[in-house]
Protein backbone atom coordinates (compact mmCIF):
# COMPACT_ATOMS: atom_id res chain seq x y z
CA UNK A 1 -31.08 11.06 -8.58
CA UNK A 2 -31.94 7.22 -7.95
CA UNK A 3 -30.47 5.22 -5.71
CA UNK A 4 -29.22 1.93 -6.65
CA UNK A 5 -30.78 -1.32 -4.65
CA UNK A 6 -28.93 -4.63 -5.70
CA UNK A 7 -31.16 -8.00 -5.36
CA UNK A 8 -29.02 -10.63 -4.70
CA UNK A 9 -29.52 -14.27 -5.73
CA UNK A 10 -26.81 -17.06 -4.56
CA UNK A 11 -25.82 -19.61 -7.17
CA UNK A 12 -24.10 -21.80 -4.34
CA UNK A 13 -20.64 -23.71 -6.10
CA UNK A 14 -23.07 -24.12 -9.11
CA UNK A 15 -20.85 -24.88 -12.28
CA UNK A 16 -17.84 -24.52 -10.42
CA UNK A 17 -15.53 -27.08 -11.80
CA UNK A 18 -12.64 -26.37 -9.26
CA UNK A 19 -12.90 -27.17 -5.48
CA UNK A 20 -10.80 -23.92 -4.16
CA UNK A 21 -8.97 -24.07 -0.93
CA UNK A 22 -10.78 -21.54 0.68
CA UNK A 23 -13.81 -21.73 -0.85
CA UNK A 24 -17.37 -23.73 0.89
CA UNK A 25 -20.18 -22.06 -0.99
CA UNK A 26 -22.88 -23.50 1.69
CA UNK A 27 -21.46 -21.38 4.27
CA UNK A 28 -20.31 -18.35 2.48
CA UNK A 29 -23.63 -17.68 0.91
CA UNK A 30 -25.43 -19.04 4.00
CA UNK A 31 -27.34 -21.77 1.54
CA UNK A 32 -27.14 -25.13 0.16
CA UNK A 33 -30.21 -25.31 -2.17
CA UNK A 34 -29.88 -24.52 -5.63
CA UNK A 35 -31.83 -22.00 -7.14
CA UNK A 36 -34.44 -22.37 -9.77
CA UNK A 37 -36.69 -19.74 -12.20
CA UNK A 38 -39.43 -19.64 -9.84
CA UNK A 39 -36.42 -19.26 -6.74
CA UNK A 40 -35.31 -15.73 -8.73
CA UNK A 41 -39.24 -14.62 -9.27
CA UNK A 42 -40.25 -15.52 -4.98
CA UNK A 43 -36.68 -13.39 -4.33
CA UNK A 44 -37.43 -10.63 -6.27
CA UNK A 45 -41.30 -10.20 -5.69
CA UNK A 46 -39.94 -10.07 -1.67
CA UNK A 47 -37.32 -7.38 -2.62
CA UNK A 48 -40.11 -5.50 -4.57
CA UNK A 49 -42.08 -5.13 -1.29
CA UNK A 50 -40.14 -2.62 0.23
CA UNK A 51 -38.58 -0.77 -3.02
CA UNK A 52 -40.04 2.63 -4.67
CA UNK A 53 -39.75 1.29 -8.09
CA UNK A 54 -40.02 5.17 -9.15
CA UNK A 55 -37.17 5.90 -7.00
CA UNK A 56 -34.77 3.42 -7.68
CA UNK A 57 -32.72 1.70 -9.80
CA UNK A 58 -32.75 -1.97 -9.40
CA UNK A 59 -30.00 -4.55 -10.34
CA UNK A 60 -30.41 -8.12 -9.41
CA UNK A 61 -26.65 -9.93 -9.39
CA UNK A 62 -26.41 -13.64 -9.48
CA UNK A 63 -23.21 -13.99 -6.82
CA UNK A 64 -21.96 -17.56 -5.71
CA UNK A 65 -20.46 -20.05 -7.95
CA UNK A 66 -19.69 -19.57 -11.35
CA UNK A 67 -22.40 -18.56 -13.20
CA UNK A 68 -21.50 -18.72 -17.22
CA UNK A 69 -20.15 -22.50 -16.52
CA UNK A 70 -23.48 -23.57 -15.27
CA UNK A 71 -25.66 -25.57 -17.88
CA UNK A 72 -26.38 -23.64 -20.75
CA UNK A 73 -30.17 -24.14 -20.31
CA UNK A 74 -29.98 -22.97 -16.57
CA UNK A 75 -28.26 -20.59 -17.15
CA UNK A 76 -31.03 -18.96 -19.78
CA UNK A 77 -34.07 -20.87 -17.02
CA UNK A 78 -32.56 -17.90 -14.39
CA UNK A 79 -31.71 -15.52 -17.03
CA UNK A 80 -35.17 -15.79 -18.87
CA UNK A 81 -37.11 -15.41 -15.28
CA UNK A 82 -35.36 -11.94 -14.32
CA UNK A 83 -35.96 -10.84 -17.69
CA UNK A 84 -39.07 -10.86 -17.48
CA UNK A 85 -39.07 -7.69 -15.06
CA UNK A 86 -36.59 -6.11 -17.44
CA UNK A 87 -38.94 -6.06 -20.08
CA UNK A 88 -41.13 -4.60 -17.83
CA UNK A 89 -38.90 -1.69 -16.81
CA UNK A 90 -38.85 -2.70 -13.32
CA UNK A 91 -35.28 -4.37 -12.91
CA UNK A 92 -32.60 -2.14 -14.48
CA UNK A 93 -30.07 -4.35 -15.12
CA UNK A 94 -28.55 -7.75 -14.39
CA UNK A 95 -24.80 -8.52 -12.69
CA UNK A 96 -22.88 -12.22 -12.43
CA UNK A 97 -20.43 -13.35 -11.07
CA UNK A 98 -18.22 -16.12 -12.67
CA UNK A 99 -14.85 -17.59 -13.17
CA UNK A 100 -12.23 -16.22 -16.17
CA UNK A 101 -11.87 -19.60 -17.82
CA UNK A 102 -15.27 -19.41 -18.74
CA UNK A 103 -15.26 -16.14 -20.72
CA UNK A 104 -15.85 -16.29 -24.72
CA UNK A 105 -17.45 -14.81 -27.53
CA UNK A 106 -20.58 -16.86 -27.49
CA UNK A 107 -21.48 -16.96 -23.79
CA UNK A 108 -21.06 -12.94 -24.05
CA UNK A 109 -23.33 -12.33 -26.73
CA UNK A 110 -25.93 -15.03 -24.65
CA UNK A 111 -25.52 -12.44 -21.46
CA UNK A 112 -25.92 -9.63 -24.29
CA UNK A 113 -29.39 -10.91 -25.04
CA UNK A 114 -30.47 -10.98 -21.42
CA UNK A 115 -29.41 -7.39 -20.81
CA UNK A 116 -26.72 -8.62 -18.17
CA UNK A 117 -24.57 -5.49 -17.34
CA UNK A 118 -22.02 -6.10 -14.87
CA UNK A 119 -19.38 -8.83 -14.91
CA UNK A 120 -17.28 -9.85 -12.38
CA UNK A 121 -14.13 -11.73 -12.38
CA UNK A 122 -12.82 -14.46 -9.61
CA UNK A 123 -9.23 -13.15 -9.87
CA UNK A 124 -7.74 -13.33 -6.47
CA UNK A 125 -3.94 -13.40 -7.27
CA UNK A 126 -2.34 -12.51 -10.40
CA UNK A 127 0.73 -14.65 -9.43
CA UNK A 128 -0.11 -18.18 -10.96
CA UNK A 129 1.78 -19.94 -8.32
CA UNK A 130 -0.57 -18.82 -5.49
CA UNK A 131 -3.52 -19.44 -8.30
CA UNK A 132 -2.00 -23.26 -8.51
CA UNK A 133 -1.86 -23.40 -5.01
CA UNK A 134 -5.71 -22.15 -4.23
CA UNK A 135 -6.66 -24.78 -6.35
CA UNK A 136 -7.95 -22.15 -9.22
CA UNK A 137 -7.72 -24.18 -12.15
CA UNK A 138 -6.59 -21.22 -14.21
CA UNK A 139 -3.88 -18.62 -14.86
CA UNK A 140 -3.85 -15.31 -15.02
CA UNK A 141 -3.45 -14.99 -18.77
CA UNK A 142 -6.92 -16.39 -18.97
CA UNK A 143 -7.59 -13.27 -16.42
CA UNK A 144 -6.18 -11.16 -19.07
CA UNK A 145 -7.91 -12.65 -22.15
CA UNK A 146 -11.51 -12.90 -20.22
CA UNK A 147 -10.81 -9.21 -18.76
CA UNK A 148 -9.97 -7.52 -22.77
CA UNK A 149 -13.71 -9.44 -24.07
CA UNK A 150 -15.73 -8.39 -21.71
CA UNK A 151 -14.71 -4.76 -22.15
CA UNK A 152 -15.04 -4.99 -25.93
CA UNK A 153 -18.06 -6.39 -25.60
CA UNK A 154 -19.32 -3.09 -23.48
CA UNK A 155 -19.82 -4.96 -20.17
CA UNK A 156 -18.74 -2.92 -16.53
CA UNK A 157 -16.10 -4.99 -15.84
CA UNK A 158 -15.15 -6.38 -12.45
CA UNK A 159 -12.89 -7.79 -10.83
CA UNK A 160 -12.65 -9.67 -7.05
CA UNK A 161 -9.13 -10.52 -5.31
CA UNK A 162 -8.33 -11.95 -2.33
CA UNK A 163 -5.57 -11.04 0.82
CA UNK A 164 -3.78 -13.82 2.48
CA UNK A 165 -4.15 -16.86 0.16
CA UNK A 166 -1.33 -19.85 0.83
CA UNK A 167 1.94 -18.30 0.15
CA UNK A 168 0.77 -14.88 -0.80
CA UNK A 169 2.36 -12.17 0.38
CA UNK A 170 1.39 -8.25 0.70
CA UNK A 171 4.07 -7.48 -2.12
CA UNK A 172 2.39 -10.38 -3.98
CA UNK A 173 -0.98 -8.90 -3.14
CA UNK A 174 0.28 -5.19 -4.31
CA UNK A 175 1.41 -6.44 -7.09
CA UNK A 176 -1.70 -8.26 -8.38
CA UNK A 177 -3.75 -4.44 -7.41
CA UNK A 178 -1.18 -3.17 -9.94
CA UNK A 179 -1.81 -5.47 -12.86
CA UNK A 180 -5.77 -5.59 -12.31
CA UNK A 181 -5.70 -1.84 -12.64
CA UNK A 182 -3.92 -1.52 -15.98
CA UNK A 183 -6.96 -4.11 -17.01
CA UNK A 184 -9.12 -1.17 -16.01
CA UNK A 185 -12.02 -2.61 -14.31
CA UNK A 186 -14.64 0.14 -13.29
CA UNK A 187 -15.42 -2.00 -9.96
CA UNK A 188 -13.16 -4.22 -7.54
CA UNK A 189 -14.21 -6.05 -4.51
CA UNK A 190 -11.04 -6.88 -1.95
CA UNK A 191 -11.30 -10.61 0.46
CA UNK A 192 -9.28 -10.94 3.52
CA UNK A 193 -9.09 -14.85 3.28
CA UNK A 194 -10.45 -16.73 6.05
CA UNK A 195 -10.32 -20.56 7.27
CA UNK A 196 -14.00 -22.16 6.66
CA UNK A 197 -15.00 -25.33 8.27
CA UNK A 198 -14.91 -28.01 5.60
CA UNK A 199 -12.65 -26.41 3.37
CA UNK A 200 -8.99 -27.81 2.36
CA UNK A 201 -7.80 -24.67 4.06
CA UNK A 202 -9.08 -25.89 7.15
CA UNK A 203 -6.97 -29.33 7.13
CA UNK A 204 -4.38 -27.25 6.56
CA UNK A 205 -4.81 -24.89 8.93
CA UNK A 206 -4.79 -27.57 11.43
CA UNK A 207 -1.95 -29.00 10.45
CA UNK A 208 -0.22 -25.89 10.76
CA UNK A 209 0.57 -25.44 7.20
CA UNK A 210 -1.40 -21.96 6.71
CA UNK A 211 -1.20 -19.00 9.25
CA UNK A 212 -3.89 -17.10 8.83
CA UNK A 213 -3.50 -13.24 8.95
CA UNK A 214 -4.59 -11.30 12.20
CA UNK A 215 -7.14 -8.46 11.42
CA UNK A 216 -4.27 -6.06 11.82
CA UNK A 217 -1.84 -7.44 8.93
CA UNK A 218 -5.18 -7.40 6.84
CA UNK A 219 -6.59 -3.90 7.68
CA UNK A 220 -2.73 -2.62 6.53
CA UNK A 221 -2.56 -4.83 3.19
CA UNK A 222 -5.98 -3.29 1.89
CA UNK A 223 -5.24 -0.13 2.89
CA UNK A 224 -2.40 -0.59 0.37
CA UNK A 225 -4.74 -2.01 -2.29
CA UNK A 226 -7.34 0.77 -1.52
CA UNK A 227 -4.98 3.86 -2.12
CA UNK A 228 -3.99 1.80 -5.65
CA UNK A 229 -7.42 1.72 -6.96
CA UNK A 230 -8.63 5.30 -5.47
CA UNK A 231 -5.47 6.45 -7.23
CA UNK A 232 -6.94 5.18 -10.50
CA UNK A 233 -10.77 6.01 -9.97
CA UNK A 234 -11.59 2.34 -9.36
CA UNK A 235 -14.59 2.05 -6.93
CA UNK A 236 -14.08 -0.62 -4.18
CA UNK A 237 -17.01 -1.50 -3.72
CA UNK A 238 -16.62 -4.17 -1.25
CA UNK A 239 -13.54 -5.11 1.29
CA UNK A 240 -14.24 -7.81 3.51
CA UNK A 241 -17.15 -10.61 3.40
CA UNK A 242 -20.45 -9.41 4.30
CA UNK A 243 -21.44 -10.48 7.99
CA UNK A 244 -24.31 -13.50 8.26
CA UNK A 245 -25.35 -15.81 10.67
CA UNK A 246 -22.33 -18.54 9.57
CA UNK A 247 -19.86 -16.18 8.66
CA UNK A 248 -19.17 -14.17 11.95
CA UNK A 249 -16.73 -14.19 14.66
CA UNK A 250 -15.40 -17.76 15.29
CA UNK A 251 -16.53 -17.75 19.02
CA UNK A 252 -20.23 -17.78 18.11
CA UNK A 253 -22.01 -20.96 18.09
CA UNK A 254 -22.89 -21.24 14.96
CA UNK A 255 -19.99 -19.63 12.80
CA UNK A 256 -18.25 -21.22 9.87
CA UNK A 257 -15.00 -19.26 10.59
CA UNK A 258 -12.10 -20.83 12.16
CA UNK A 259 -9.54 -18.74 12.24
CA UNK A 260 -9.08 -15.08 9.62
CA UNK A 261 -9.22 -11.48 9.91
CA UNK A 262 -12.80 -11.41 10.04
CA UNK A 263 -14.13 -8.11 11.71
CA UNK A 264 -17.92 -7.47 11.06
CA UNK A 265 -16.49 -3.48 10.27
CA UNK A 266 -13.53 -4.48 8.75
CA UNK A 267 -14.66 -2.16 5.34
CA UNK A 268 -14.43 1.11 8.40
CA UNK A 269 -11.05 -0.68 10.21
CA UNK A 270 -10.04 0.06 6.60
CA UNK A 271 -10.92 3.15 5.18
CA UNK A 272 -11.00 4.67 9.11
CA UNK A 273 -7.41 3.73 9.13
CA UNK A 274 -6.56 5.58 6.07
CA UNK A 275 -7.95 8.65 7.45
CA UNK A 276 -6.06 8.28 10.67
CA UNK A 277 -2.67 8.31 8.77
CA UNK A 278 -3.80 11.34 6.77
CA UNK A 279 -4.13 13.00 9.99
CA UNK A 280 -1.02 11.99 11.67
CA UNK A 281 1.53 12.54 8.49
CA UNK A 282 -0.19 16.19 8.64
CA UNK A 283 0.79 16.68 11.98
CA UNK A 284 4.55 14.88 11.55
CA UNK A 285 5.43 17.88 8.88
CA UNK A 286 5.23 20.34 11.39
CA UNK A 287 7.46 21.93 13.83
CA UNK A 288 5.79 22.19 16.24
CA UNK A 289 4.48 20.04 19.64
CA UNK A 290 0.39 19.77 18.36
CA UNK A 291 -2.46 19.99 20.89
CA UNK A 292 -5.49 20.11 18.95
CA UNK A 293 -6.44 19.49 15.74
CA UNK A 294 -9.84 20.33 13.70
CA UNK A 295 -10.25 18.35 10.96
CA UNK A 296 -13.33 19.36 8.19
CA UNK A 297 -14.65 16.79 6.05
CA UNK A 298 -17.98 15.83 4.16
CA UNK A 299 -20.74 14.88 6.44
CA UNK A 300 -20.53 11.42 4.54
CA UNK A 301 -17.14 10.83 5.94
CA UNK A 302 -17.34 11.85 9.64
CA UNK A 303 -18.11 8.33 10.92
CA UNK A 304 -14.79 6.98 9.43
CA UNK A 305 -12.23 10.03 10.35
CA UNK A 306 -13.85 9.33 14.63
CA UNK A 307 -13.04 5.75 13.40
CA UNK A 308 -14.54 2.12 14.98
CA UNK A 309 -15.41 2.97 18.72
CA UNK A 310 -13.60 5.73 18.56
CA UNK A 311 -10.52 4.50 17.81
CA UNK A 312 -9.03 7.05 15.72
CA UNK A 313 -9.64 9.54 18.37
CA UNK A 314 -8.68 7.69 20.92
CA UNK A 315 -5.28 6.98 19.51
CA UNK A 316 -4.36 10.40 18.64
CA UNK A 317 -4.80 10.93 22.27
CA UNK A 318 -2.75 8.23 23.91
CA UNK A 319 -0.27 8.34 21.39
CA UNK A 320 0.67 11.60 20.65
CA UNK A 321 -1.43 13.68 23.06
CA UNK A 322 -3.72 15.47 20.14
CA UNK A 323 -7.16 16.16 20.74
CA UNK A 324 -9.33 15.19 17.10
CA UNK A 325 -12.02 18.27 16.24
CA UNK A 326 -14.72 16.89 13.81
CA UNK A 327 -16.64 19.05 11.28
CA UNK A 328 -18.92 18.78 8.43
CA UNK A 329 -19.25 21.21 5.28
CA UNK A 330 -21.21 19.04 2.50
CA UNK A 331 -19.25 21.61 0.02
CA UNK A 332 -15.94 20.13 0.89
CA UNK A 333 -15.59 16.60 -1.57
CA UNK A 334 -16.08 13.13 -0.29
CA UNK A 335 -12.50 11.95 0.17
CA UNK A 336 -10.89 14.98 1.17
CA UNK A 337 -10.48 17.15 4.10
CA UNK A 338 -9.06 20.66 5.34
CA UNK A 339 -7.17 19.82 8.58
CA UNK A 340 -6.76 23.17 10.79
CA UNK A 341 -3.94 22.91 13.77
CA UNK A 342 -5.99 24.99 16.76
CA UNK A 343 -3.97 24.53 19.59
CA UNK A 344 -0.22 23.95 20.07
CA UNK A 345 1.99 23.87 22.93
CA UNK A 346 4.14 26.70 22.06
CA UNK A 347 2.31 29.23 23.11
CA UNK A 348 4.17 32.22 21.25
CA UNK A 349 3.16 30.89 18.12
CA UNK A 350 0.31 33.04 17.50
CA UNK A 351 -0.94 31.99 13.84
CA UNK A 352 -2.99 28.73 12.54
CA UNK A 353 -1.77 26.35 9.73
CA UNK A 354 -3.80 25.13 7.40
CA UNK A 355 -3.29 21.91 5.52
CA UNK A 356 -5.30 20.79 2.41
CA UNK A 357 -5.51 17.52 1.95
């Protein structure tokens, strides 16, 4: 089987026609310059360096901005020049990003043409208060309408929301997992919201007008969101913005963030934390005082069930006096675990328990 390498090219705020709160594209995607035909050709000729063509399947996804409400004719310049290596055979595929306001037939059958395969929507609330107040410029029946064409039109659609805009809440946030998945996007991506330098956010931020969440409140929203799309067979495929130079913790010289949840693991704070409450509503059903507990998972999972540093081990200890047991079986299914009580403190009771998870 191939694996799957993504090239990514950043479209920085070009054709966004809405200056969001949070957003400052510069320091998000770590560049200012916009990108041109021969930009997308030097990109992927560097990618192309270090891939086995014959052992992989490349996408290259255009992220940053809003990419159908650039010009028409750059939009085809940077289509056009990737292309060219799909004709070829060499790049599979071809994802955007975009905006749902700036979904129709026409610009569809345009991404059709350029064998664009992925889609993905900046939805961030479903509540159209909290989209007024972000600054969004659009509503969440335009979320809707975009959501239905795309899908009819045999794109993978996508969708992206965010945690902790102004005024948003977790039930707010809950409820907007709940009405993207009866939309039935194959992919979601999940943003803790932080404060940016330069952004409207910030201003308000100092003026005390937006508290931003602590990495805690975070973590426990998307663990929420997370268990709503596994439940459906959604793949998150991203929680949290990916680490660079400018977006990092806000004590390093040159960070853009001034204040957030940012964590450069926050996807494993996440999905770590998930497992660790697995584990301790296991031991909570039983009767009995727990001393040690082996827990068997696939090998692909181990790294999140010890947890961040540790942690998940650590706090079994010093909270409820469990020693953790890890071991791999690569027959048992990513996801899911056999938990085995080994030790208790009740010595007369002589035989194991086995949970399934």
């Amino acid at each position: 089987m191939k694996k799957q390498y993504i090239i990514p090219i950043f479209v920085p705020h070009l054709g966004c026609p809405n200056d969001c709160v949070f957003c400052n594209q510069k320091s998000i995607s770590g560049q200012a310059k916009q990108v041109t035909a021969e930009d997308v050709k030097n990109i992927i000729e560097e990618h192309l360096k270090y891939i086995r063509i014959d052992k992989t399947n490349i996408e290259v996804a255009f992220f940053g901005g809003s990419f159908t409400a650039i010009d028409t004719a750059i939009q085809t310049e940077l289509l056009e020049a990737t292309n060219e290596y799909v004709s070829k055979g060499i790049i599979e595929s071809i994802r955007i990003s975009t905006r749902p306001d700036y979904i129709d037939k026409n610009i569809l059958k345009r991404l059709k043409k350029y064998h664009v395969k992925t889609i993905e929507l900046g939805v961030q609330s479903a509540n159209d208060y909290i989209l007024q107040k972000a600054g969004r410029g659009h509503n969440f029946k335009d979320v809707i309408k975009a959501s239905k064409l795309i899908r009819w039109y045999g794109f993978t659609l996508g969708h992206q929301m965010m945690v902790g805009l102004p005024e948003s809440t977790k039930l707010d946030e809950i409820n907007t997992a709940k009405a993207l998945v009866k939309l039935k996007p194959k992919i979601v991506r999940i943003y803790p919201v932080l404060v940016i330098k330069n952004t409207k956010l910030e201003k308000a931020y100092n003026r005390g007008e937006y508290k931003a969440l602590t990495v805690v409140q975070a973590v426990e929203t998307c663990k929420e969101l997370v268990k709503i799309f596994t439940k459906k067979n959604i793949n998150v495929i991203r929680i949290g913005l990916q680490p660079t130079d400018t977006i990092s913790d806000s004590s390093k010289e040159k960070s853009e963030v001034v204040a957030g949840p940012f964590h450069p693991a926050f996807r494993q704070l996440v999905e770590s934390g998930l497992w660790y409450d697995v584990i301790v509503e296991k031991i909570k059903k039983l009767n009995v005082k727990v001393k040690e507990v082996e827990i068997t998972v696939n090998p692909i999972d181990i790294n999140n069930v010890v947890g961040h540093k540790k942690q998940n081990i650590i706090n079994l200890k010093e909270l409820y006096d469990v020693d953790l047991k890890i071991k791999s079986d690569e027959n048992i299914k990513q996801g899911k675990s056999i938990i085995e009580i080994v030790k208790i403190y009740n010595d007369f009771l002589e035989n194991k328990e086995e949970i399934y998870k």
